[in-house]
N, C-alpha and C. Protein backbone atom coordinates (compact mmCIF):
# COMPACT_ATOMS: atom_id res chain seq x y z
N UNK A 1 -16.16 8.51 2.60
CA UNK A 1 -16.19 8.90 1.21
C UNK A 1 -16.11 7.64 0.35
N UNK A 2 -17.24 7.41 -0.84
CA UNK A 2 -16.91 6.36 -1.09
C UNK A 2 -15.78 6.60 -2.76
N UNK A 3 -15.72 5.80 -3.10
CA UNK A 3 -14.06 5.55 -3.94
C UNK A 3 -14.98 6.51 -5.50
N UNK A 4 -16.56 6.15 -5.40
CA UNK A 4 -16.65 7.22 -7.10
C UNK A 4 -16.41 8.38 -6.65
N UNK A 5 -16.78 9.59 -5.34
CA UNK A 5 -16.69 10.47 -4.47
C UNK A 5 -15.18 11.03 -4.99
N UNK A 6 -14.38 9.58 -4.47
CA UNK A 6 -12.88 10.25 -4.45
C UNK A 6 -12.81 10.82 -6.21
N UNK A 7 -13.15 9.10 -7.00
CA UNK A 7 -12.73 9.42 -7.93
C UNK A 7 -12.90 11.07 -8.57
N UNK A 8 -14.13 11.49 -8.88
CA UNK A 8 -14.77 12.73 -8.93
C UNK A 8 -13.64 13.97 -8.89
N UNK A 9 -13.58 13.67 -7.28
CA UNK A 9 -12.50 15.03 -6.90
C UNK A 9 -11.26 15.10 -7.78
N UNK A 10 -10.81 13.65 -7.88
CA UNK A 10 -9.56 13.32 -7.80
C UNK A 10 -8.81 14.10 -9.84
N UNK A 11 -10.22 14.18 -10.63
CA UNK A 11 -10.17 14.42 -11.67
C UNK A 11 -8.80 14.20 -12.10
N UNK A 12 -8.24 12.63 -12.20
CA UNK A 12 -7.06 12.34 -13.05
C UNK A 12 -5.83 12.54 -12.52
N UNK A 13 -6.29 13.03 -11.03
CA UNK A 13 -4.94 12.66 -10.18
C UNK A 13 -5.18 11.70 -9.69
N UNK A 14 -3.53 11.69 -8.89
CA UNK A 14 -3.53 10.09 -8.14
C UNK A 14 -4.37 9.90 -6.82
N UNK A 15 -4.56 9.08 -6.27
CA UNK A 15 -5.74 8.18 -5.36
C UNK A 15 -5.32 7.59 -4.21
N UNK A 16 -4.41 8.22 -3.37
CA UNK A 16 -3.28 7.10 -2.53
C UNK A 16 -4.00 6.43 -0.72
N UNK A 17 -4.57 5.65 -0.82
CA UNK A 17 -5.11 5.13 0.20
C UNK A 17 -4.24 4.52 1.35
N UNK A 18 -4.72 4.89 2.43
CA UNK A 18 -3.52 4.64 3.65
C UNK A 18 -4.67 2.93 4.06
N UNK A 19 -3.77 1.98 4.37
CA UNK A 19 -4.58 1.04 5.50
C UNK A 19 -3.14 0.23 5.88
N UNK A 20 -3.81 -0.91 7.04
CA UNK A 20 -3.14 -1.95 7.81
C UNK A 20 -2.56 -3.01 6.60
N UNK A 21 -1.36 -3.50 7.13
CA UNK A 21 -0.89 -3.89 5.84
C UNK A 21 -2.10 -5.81 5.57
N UNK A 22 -1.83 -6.20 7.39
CA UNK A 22 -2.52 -7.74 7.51
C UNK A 22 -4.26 -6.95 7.92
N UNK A 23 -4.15 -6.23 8.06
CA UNK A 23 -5.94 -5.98 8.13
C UNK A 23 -7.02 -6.45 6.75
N UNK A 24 -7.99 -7.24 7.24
CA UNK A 24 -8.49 -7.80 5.81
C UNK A 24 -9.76 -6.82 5.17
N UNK A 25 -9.99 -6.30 6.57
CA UNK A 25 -11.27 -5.06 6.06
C UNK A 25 -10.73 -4.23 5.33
N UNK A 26 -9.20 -3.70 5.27
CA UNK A 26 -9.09 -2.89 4.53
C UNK A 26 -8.94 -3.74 3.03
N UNK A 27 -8.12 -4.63 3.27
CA UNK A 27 -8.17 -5.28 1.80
C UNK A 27 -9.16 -5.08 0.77
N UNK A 28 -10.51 -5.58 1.65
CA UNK A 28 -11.82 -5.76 0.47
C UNK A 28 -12.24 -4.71 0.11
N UNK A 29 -11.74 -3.17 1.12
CA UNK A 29 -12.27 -2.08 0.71
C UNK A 29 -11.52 -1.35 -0.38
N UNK A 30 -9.90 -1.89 -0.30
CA UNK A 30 -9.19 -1.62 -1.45
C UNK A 30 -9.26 -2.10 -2.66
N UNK A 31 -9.87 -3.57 -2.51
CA UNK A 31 -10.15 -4.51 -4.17
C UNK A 31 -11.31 -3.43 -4.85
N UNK A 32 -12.00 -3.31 -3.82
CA UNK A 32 -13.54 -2.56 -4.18
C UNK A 32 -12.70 -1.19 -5.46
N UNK A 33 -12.28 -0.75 -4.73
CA UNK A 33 -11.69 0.52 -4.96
C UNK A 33 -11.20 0.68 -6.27
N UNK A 34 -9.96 -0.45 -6.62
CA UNK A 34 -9.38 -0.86 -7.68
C UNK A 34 -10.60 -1.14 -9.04
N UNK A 35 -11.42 -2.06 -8.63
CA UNK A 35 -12.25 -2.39 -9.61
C UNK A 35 -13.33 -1.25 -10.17
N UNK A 36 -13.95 0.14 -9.11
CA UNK A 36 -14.57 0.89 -9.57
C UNK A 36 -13.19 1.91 -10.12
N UNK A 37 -11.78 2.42 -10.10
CA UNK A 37 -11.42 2.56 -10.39
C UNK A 37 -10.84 2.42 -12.02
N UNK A 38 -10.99 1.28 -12.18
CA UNK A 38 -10.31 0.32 -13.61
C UNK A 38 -11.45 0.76 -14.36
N UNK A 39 -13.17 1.21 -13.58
CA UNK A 39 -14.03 1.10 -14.60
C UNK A 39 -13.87 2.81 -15.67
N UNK A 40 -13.70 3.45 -14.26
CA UNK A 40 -13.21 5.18 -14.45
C UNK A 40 -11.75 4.94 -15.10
N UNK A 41 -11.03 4.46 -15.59
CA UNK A 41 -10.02 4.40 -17.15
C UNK A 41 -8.50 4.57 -15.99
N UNK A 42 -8.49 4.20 -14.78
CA UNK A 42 -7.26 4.37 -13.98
C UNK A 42 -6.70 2.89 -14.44
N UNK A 43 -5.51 2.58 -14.27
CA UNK A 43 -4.53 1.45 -15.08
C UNK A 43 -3.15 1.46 -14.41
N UNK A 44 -2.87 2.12 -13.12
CA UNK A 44 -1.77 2.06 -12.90
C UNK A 44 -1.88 1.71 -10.93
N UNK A 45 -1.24 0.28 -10.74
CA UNK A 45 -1.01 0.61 -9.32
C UNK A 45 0.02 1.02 -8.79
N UNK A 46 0.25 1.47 -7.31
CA UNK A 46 1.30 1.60 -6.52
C UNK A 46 1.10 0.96 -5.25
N UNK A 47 2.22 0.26 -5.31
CA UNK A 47 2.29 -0.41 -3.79
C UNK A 47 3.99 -0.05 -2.78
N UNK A 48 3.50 -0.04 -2.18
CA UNK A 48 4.42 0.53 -1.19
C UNK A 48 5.59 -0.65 -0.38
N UNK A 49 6.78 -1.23 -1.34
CA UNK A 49 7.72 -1.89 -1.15
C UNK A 49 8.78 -1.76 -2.79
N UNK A 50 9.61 -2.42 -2.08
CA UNK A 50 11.17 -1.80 -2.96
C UNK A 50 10.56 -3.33 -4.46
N UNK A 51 11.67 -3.30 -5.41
CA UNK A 51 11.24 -4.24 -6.39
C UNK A 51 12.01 -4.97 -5.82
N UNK A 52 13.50 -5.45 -4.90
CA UNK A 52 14.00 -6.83 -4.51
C UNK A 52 13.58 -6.97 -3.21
N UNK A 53 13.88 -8.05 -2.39
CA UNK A 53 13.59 -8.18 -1.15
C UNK A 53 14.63 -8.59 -0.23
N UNK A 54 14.42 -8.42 0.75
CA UNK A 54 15.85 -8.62 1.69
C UNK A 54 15.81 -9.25 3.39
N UNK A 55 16.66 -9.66 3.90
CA UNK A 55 16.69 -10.28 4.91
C UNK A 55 16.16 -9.34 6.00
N UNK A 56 15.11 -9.73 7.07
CA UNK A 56 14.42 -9.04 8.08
C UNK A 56 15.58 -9.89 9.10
N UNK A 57 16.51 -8.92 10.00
CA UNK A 57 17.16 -9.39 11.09
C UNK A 57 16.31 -9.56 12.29
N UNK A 58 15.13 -8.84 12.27
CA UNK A 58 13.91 -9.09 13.72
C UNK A 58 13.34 -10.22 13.77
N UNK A 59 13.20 -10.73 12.63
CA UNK A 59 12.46 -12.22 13.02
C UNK A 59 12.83 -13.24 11.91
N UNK A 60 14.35 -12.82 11.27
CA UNK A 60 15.43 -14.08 10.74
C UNK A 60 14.54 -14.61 9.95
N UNK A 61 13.90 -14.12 9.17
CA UNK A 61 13.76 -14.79 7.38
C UNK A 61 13.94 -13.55 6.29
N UNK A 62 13.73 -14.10 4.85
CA UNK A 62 13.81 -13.57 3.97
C UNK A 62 12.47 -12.53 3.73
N UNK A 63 12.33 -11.61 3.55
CA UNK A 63 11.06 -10.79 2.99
C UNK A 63 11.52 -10.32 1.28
N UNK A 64 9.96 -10.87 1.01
CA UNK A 64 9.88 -10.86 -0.76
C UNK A 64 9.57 -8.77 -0.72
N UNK A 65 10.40 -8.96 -1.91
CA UNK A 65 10.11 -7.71 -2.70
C UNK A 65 9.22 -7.95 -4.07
N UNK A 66 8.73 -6.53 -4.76
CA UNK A 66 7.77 -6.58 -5.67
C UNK A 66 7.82 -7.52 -7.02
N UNK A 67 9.19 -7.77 -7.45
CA UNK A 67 9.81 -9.06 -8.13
C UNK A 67 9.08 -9.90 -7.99
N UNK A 68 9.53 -10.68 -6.78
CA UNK A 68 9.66 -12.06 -6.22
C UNK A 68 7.75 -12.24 -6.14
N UNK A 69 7.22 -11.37 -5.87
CA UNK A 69 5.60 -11.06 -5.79
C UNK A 69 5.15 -11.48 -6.98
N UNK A 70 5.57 -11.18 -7.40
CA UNK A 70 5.21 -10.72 -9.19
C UNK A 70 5.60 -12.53 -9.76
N UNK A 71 6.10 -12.50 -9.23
CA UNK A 71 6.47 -14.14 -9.47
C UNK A 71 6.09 -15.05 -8.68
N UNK A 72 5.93 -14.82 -7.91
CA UNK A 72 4.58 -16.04 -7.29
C UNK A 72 3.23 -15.88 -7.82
N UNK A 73 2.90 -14.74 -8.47
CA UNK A 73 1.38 -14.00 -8.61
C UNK A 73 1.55 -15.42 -10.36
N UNK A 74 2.56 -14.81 -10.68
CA UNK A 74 2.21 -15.42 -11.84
C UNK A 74 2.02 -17.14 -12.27
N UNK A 75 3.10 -17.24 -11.23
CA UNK A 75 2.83 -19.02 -11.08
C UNK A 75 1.88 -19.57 -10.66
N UNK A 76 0.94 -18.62 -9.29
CA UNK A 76 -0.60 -19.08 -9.00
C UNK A 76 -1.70 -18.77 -9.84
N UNK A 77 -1.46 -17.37 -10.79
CA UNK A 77 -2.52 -17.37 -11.68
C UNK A 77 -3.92 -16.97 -10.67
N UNK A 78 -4.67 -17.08 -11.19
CA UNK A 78 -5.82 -16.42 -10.72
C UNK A 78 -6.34 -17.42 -9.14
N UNK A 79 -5.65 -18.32 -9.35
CA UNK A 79 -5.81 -19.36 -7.67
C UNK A 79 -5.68 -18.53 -6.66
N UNK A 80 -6.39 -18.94 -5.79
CA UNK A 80 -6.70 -18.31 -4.19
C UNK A 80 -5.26 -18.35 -3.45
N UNK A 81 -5.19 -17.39 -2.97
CA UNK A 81 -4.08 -17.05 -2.29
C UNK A 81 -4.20 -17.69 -0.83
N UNK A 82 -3.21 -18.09 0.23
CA UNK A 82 -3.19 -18.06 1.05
C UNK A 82 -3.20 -17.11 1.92
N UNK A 83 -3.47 -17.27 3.37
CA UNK A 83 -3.34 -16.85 4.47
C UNK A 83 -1.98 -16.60 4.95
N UNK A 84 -1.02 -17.60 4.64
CA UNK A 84 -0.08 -16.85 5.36
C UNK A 84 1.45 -17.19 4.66
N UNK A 85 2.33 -16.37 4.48
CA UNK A 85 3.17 -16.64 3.66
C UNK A 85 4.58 -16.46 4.12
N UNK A 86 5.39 -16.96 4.27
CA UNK A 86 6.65 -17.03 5.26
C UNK A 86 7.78 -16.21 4.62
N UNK A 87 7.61 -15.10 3.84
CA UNK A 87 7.93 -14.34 3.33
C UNK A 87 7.49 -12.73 3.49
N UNK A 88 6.61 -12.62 3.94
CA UNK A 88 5.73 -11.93 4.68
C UNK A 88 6.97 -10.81 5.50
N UNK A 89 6.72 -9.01 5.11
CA UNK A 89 7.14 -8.62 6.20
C UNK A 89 5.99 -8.15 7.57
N UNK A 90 5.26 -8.52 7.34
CA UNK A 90 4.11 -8.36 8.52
C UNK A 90 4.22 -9.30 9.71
N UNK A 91 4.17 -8.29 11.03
CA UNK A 91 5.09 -9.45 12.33
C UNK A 91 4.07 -10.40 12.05
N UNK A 92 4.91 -11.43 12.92
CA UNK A 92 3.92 -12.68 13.39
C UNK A 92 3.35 -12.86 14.16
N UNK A 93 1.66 -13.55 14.04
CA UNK A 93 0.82 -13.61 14.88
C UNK A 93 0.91 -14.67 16.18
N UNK A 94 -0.16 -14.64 16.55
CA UNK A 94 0.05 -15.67 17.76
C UNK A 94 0.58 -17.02 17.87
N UNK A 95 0.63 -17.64 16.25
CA UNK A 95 0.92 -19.16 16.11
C UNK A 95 2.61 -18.77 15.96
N UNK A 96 3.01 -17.59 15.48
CA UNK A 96 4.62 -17.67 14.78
C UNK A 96 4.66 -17.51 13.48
N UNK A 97 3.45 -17.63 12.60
CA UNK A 97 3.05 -17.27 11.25
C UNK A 97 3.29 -15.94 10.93
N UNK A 98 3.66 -15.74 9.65
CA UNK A 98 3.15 -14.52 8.70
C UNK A 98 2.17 -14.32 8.27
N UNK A 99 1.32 -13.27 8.67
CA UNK A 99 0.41 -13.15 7.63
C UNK A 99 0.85 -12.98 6.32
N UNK A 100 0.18 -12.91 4.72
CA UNK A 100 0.19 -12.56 3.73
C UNK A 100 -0.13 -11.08 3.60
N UNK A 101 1.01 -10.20 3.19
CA UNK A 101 0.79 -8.51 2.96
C UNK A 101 -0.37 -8.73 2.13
N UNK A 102 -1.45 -8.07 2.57
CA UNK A 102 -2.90 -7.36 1.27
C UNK A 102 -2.14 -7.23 0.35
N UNK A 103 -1.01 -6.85 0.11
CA UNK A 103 -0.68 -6.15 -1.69
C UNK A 103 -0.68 -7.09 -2.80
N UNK A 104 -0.47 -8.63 -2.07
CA UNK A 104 -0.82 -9.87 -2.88
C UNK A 104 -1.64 -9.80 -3.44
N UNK A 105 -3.43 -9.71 -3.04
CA UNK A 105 -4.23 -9.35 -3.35
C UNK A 105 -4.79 -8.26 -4.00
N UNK A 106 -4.13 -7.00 -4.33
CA UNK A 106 -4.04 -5.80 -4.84
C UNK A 106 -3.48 -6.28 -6.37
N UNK A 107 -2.27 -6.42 -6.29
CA UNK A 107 -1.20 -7.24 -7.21
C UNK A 107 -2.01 -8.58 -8.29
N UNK A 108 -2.63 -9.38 -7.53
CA UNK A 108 -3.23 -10.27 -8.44
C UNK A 108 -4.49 -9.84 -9.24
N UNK A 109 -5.22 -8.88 -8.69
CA UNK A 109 -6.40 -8.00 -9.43
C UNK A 109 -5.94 -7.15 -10.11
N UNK A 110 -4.79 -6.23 -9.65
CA UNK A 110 -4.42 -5.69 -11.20
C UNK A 110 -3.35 -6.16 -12.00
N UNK A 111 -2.94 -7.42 -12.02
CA UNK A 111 -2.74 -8.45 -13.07
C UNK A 111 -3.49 -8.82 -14.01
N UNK A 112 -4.98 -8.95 -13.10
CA UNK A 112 -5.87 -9.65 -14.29
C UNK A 112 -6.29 -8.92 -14.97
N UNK A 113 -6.53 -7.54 -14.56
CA UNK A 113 -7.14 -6.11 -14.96
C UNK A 113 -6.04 -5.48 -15.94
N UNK A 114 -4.89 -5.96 -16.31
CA UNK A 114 -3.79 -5.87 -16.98
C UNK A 114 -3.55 -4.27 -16.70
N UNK A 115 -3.11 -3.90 -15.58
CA UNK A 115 -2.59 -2.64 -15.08
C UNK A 115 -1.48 -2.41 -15.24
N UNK A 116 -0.73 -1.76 -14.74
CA UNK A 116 0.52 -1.22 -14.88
C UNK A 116 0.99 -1.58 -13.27
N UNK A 117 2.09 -1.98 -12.74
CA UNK A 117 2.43 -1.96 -11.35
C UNK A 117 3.58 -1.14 -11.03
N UNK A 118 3.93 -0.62 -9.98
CA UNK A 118 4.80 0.28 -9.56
C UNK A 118 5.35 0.18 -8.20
N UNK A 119 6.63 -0.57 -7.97
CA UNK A 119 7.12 -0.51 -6.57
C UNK A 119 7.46 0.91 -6.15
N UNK A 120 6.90 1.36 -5.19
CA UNK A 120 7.32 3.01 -4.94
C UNK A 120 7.79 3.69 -3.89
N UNK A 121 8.33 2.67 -3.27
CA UNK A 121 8.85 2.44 -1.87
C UNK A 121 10.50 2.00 -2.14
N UNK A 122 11.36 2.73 -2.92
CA UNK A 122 12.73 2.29 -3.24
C UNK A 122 13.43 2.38 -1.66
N UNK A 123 13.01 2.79 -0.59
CA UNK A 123 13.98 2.42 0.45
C UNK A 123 13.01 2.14 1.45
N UNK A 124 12.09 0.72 0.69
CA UNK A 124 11.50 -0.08 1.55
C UNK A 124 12.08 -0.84 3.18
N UNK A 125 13.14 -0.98 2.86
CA UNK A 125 14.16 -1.58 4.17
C UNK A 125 14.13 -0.83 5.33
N UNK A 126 14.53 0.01 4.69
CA UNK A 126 14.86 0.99 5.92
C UNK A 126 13.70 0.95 7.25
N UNK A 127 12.53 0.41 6.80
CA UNK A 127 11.73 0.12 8.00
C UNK A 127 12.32 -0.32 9.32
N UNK A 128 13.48 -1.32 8.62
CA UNK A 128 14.05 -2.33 9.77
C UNK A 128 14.87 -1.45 10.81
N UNK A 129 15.33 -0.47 10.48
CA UNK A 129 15.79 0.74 11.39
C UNK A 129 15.52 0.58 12.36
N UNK A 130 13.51 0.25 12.76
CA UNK A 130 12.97 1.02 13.50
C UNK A 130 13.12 2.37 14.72
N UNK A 131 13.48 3.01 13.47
CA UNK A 131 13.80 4.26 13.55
C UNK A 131 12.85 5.59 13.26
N UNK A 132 12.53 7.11 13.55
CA UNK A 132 11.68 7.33 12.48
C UNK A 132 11.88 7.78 11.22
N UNK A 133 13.36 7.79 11.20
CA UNK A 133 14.30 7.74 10.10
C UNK A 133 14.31 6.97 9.07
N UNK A 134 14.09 6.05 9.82
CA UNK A 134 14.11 4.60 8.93
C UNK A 134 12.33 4.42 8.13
N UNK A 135 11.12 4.49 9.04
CA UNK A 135 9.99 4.67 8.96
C UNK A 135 9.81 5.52 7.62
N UNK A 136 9.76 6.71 8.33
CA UNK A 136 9.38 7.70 7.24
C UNK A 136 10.13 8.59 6.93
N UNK A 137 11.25 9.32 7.57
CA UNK A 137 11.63 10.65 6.86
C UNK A 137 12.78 10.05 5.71
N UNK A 138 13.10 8.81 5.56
CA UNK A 138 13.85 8.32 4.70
C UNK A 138 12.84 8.18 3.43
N UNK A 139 11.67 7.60 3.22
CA UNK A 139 11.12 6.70 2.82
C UNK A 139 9.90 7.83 2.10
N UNK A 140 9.04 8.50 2.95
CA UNK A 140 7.59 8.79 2.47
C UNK A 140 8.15 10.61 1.16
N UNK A 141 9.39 10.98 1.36
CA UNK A 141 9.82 12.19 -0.03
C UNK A 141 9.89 11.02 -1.24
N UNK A 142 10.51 10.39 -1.38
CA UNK A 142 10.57 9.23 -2.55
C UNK A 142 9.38 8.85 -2.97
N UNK A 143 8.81 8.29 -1.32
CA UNK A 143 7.14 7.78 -2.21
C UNK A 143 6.45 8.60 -3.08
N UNK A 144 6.52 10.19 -2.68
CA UNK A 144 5.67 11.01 -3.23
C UNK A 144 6.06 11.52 -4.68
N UNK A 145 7.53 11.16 -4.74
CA UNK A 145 8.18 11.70 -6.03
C UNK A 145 7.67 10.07 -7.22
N UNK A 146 7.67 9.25 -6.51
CA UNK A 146 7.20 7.94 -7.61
C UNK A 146 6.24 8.02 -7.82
N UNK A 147 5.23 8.50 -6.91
CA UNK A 147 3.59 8.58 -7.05
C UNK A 147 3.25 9.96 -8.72
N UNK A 148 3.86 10.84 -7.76
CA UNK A 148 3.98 11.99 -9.15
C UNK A 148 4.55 11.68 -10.13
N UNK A 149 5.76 11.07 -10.16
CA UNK A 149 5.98 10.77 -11.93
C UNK A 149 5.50 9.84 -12.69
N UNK A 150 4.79 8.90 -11.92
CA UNK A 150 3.80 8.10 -12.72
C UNK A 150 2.19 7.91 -12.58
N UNK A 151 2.06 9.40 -12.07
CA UNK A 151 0.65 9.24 -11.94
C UNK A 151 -0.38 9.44 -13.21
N UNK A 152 -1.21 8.91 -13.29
CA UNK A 152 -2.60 9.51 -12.28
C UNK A 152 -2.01 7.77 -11.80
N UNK A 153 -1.93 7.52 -10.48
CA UNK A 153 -2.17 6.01 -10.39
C UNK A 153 -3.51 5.78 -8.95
N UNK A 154 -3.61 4.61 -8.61
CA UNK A 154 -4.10 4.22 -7.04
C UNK A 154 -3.06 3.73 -6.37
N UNK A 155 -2.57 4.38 -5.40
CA UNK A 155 -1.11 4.12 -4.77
C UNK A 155 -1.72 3.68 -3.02
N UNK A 156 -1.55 2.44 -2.97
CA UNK A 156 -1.24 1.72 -1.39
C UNK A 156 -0.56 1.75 -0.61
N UNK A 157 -0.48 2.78 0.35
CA UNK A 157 0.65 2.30 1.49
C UNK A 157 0.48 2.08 3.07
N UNK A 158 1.11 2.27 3.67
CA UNK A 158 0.54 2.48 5.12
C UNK A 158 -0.24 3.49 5.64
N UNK A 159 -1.42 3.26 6.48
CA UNK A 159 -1.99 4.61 6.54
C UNK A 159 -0.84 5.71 7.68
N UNK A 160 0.18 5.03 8.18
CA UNK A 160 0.72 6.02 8.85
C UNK A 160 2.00 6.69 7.83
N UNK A 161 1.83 6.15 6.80
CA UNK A 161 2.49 7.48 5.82
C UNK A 161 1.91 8.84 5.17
N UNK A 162 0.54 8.76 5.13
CA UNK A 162 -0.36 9.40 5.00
C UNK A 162 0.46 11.19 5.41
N UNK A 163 0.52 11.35 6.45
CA UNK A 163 0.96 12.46 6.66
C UNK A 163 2.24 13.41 5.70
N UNK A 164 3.25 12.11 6.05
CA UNK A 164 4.13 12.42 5.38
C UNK A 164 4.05 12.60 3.41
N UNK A 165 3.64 11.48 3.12
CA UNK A 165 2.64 11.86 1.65
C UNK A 165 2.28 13.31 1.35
N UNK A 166 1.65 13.44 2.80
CA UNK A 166 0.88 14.88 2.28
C UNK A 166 1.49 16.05 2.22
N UNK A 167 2.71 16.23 3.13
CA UNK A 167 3.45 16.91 3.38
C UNK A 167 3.99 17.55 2.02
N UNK A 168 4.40 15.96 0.82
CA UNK A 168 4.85 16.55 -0.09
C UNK A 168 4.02 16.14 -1.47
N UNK A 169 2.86 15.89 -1.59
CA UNK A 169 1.99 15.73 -2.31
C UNK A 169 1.15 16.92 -2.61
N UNK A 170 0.76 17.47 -1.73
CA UNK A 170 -0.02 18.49 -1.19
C UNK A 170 -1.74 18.08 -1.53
N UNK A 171 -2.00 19.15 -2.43
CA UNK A 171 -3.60 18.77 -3.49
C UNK A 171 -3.45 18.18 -4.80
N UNK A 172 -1.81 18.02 -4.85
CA UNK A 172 -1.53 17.09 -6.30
C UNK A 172 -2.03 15.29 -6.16
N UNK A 173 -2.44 15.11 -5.15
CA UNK A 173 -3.14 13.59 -5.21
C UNK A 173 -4.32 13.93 -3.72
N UNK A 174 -5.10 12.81 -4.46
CA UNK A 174 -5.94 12.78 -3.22
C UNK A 174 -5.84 11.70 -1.87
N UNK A 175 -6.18 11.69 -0.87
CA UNK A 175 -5.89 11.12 0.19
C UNK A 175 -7.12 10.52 0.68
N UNK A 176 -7.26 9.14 1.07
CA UNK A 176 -8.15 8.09 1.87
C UNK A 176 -7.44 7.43 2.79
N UNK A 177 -8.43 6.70 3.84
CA UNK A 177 -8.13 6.52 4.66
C UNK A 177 -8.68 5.13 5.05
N UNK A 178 -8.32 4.33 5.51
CA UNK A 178 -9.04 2.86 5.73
C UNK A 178 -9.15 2.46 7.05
N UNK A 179 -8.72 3.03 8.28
CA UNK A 179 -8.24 2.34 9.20
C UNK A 179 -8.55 3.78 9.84
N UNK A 180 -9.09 3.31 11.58
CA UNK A 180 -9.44 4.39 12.85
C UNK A 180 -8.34 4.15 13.76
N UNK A 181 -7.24 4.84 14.26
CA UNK A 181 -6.85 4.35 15.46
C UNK A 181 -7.09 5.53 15.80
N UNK A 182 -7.09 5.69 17.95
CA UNK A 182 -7.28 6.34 19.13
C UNK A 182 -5.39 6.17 18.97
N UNK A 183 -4.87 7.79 19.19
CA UNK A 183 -3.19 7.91 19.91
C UNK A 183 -3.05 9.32 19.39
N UNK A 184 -2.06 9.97 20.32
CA UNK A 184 -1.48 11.25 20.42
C UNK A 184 -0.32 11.60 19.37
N UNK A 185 0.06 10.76 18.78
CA UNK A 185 1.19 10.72 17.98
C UNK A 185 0.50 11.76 16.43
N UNK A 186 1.66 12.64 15.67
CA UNK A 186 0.90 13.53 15.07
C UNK A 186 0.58 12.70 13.58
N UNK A 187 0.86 11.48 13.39
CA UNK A 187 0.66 10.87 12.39
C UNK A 187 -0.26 10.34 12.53
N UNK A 188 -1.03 10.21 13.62
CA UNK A 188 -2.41 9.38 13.86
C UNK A 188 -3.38 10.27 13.97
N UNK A 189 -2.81 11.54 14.76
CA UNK A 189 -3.70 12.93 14.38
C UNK A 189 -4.39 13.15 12.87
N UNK A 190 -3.22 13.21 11.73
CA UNK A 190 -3.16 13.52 10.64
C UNK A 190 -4.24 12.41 10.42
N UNK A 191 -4.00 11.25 10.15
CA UNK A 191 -5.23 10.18 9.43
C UNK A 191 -6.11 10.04 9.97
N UNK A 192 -6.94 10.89 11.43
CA UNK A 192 -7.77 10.75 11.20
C UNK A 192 -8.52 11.89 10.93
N UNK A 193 -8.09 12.82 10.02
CA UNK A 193 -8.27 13.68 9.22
C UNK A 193 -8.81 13.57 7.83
N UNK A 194 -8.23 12.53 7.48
CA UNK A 194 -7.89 12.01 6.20
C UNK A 194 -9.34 11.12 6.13
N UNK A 195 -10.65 11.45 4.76
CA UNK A 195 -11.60 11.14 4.51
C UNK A 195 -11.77 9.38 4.69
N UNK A 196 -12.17 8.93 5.22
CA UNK A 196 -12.40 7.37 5.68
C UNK A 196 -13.49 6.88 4.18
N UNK A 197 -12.48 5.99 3.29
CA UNK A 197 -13.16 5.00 2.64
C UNK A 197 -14.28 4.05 2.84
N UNK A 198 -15.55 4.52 2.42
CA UNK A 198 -16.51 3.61 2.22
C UNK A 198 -16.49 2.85 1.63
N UNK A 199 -17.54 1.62 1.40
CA UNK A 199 -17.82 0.64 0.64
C UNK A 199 -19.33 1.18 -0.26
């Protein structure tokens, strides 16, 4: 489905796209998204982390929250972002690096696009649980209650929240999908249910 498609359906509701957080295909398919979005009169993002950031005990550094984002975004200004940022909650790859979360990139386009931003993930942490407590049944009722009180927005999160989203979203927002995985798990069932974003 491509993003005017969604828009269409979506008639002035919210837009909440599931992808990989270090995946870059989804990135460009999300910038895409944002920009035919901004043209259809949408002005509000959501990204899926708390506004402070906090110590990751799994791999002993600091992880930036939507703040601290917001403040690097502004000190680089429209300059090219890096690859990899040691702040990063996305594991590390083969060198020991962080990748840079996509939402950097989300975040600096609707900066320039003078949007509205929205951390909507208030018990972003709780990931560190790794729990599914911690994952989602803590985490994805909140998302859906931030998404609704400030919608119509384009809201980013993981595509394996998707389910849970929907659970309590219902047909009050629409649902995309960026990312294919193969697994038995009913959250991977669910997205690939969930209409796959074109370009």
């Amino acid at each position: 489905m491509t993003i005017q498609e969604a828009l269409k359906i979506a008639y002035w509701r919210s837009i909440v796209i599931g992808e990989h957080h270090g995946d870059r295909f989804c990135r460009s398919a999300i910038l895409h998204a944002l920009q035919v979005a901004h043209a259809h009169g949408y002005r509000r993002l959501g990204v899926e982390v708390a506004h402070g950031g906090a110590y990751c005990h799994k791999d002993k550094h600091w992880c930036s929250g939507l703040d601290e984002e917001l403040d690097e975004l502004r000190r680089i200004g429209v300059g090219e972002l890096s690859e990899y940022d040691p702040h990063s909650s996305n594991d590390p790859d083969e060198t020991g690096a962080f990748r840079r979360m996509n939402r950097y990139w989300y975040l600096q386009l609707a900066m320039q696009l003078g949007w509205h931003i929205e951390a909507i993930d208030p018990h972003h942490w709780n990931w560190m649980l790794d729990t599914p407590e911690g994952y989602y049944d803590s985490r994805d009722p909140d998302m859906a209650k931030c998404i609704l009180a400030r919608s119509p927005m384009i809201a980013v999160n993981g595509a394996g929240h998707l389910k849970g989203l929907y659970d309590d979203l219902g047909q009050r927002a629409v649902l995309l999908n960026t990312i294919q995985l193969n697994g038995e798990d009913e959250r991977i069932r669910f997205m690939l249910t969930v209409p796959l974003l074109s370009m």
